[in-house]
N, C-alpha and C. Protein backbone atom coordinates (compact mmCIF):
# COMPACT_ATOMS: atom_id res chain seq x y z
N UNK A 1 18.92 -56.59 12.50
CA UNK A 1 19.65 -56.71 11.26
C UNK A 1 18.73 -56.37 10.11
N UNK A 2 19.77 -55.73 9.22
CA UNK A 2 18.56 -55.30 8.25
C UNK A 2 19.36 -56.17 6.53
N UNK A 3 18.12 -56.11 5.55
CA UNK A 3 18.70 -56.54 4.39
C UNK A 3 17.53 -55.72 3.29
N UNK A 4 18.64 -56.12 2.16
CA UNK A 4 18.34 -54.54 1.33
C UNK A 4 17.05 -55.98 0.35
N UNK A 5 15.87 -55.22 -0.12
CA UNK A 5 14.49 -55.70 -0.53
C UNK A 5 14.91 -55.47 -2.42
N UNK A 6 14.65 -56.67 -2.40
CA UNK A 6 15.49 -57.16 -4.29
C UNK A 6 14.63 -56.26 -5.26
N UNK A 7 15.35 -55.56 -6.24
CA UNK A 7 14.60 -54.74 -6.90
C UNK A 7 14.17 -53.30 -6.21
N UNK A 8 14.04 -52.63 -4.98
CA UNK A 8 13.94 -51.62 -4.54
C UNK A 8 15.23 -50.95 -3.59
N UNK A 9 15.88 -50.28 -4.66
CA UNK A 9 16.93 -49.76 -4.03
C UNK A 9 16.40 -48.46 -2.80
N UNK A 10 17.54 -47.79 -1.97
CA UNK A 10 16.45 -47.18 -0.84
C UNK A 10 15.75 -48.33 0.45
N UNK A 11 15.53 -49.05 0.16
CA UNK A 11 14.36 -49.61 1.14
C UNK A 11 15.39 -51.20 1.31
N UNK A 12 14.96 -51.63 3.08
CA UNK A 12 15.51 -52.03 3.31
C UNK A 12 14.49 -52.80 4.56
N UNK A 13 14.97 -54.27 4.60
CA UNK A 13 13.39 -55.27 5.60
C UNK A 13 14.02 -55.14 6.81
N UNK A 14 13.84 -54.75 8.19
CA UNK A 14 13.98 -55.29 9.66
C UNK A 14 14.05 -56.85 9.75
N UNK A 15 14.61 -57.74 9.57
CA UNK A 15 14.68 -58.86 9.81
C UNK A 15 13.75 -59.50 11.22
N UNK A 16 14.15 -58.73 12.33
CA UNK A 16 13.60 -59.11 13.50
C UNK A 16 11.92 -58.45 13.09
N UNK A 17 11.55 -57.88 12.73
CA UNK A 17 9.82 -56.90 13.15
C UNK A 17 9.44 -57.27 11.60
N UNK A 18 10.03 -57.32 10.76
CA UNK A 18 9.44 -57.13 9.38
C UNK A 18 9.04 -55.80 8.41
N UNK A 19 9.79 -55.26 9.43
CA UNK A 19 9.38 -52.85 8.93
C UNK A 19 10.25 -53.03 7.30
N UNK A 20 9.31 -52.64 6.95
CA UNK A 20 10.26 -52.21 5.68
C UNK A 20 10.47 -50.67 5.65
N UNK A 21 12.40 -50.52 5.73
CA UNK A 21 12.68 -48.76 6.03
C UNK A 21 13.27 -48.64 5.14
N UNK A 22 12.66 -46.86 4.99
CA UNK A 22 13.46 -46.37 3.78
C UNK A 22 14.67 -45.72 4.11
N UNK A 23 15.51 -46.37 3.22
CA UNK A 23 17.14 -45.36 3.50
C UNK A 23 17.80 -44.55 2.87
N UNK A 24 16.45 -44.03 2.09
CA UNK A 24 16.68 -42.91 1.14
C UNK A 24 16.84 -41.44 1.50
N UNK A 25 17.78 -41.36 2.10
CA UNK A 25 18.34 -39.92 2.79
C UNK A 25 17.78 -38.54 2.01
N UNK A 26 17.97 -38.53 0.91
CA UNK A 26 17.32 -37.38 -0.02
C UNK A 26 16.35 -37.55 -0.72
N UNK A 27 15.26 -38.51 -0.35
CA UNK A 27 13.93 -38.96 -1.02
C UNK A 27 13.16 -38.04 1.06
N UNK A 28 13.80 -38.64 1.53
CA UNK A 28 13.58 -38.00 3.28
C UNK A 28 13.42 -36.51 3.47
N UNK A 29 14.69 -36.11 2.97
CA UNK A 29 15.23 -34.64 2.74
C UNK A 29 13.94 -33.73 2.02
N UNK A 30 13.86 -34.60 0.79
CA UNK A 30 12.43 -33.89 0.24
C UNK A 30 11.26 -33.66 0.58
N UNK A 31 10.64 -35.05 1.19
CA UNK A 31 9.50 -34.89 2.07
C UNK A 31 9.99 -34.13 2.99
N UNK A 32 10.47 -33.69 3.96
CA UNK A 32 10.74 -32.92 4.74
C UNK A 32 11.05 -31.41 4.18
N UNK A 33 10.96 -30.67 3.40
CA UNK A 33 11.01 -29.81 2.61
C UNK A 33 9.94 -29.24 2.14
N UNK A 34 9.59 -30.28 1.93
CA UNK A 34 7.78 -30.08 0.89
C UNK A 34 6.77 -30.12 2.07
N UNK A 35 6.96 -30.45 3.45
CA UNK A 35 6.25 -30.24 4.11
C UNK A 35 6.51 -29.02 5.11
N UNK A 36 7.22 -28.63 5.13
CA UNK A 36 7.83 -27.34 5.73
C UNK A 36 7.52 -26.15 5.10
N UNK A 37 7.48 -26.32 3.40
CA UNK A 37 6.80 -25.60 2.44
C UNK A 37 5.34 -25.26 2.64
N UNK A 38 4.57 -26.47 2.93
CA UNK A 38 2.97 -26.08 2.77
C UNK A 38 2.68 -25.74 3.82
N UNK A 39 3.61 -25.82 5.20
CA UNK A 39 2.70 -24.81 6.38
C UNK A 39 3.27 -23.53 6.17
N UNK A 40 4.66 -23.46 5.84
CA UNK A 40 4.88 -22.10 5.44
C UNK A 40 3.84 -21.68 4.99
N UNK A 41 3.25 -22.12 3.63
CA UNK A 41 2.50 -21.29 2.65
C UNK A 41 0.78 -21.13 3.27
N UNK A 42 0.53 -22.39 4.20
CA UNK A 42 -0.51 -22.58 5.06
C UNK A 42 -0.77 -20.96 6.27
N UNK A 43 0.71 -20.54 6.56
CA UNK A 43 0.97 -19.85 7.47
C UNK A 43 0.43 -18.60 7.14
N UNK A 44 1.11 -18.41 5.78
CA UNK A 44 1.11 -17.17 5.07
C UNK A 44 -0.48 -16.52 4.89
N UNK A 45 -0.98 -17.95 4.02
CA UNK A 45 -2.73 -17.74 4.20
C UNK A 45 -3.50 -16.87 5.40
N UNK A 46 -3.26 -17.75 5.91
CA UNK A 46 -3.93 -17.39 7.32
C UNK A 46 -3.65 -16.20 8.06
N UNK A 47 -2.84 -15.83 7.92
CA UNK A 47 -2.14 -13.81 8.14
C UNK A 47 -2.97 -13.50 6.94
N UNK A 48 -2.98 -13.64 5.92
CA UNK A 48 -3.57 -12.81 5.04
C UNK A 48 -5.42 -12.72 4.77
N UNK A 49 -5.63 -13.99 5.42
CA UNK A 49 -7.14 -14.02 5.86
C UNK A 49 -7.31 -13.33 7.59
N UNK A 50 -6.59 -13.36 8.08
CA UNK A 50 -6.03 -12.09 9.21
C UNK A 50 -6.31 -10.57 9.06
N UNK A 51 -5.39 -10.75 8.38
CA UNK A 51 -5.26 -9.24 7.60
C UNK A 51 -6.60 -8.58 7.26
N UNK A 52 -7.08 -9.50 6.09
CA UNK A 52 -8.41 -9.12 5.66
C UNK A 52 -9.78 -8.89 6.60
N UNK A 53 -9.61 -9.73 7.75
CA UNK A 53 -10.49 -9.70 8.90
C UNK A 53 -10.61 -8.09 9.40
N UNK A 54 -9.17 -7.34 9.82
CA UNK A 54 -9.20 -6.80 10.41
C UNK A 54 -9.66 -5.83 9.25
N UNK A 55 -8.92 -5.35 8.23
CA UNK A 55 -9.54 -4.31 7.63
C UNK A 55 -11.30 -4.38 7.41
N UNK A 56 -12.07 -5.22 7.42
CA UNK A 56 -13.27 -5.48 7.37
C UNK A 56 -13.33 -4.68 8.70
N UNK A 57 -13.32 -5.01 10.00
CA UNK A 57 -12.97 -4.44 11.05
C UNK A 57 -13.21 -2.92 10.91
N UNK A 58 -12.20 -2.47 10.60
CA UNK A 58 -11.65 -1.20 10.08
C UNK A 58 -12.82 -0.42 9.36
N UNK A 59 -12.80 -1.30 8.73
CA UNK A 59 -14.01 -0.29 7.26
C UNK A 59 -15.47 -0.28 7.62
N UNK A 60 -15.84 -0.98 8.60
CA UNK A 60 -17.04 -1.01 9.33
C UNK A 60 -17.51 -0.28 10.47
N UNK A 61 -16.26 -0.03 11.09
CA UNK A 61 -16.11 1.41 12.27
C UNK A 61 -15.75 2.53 11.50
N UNK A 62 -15.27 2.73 10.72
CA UNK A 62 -15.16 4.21 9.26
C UNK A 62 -16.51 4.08 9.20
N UNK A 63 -17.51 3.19 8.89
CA UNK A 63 -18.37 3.59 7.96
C UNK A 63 -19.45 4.08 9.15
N UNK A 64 -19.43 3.58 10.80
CA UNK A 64 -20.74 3.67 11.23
C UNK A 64 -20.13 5.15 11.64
N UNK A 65 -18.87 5.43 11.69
CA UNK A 65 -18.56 7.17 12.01
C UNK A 65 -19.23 8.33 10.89
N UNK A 66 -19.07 7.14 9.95
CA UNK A 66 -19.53 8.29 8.95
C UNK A 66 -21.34 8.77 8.40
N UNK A 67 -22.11 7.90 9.26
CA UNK A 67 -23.31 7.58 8.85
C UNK A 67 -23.85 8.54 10.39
């Protein structure tokens, strides 16, 4: 059984365990958003430090052809 915690709307005590849960569906929604966001953007990095690897790659076998 749960009961709603006086003054904090959202949040709510486990009676039996003592958990205090949040039942903030779109406070949830957000964190879950915003973290989906930074590996996206985490993702993106890392291809583009990828990327850059290889052309280093690249420009280092050009250069010993050309020497």
């Amino acid at each position: 059984m749960r009961v709603n915690i006086k003054n904090r709307p959202g949040l709510q005590r486990d009676i039996n365990s003592g958990a205090v849960i949040n039942t903030d569906i779109t406070a949830y929604q957000k964190a879950l958003n915003a973290k989906a966001a930074a590996e996206q953007k985490e993702n993106e990095l890392q291809d583009i430090k990828n990327e850059v690897q290889d052309l280093k790659i690249l420009m280092n076998k050009i250069i010993e052809r050309l020497s």
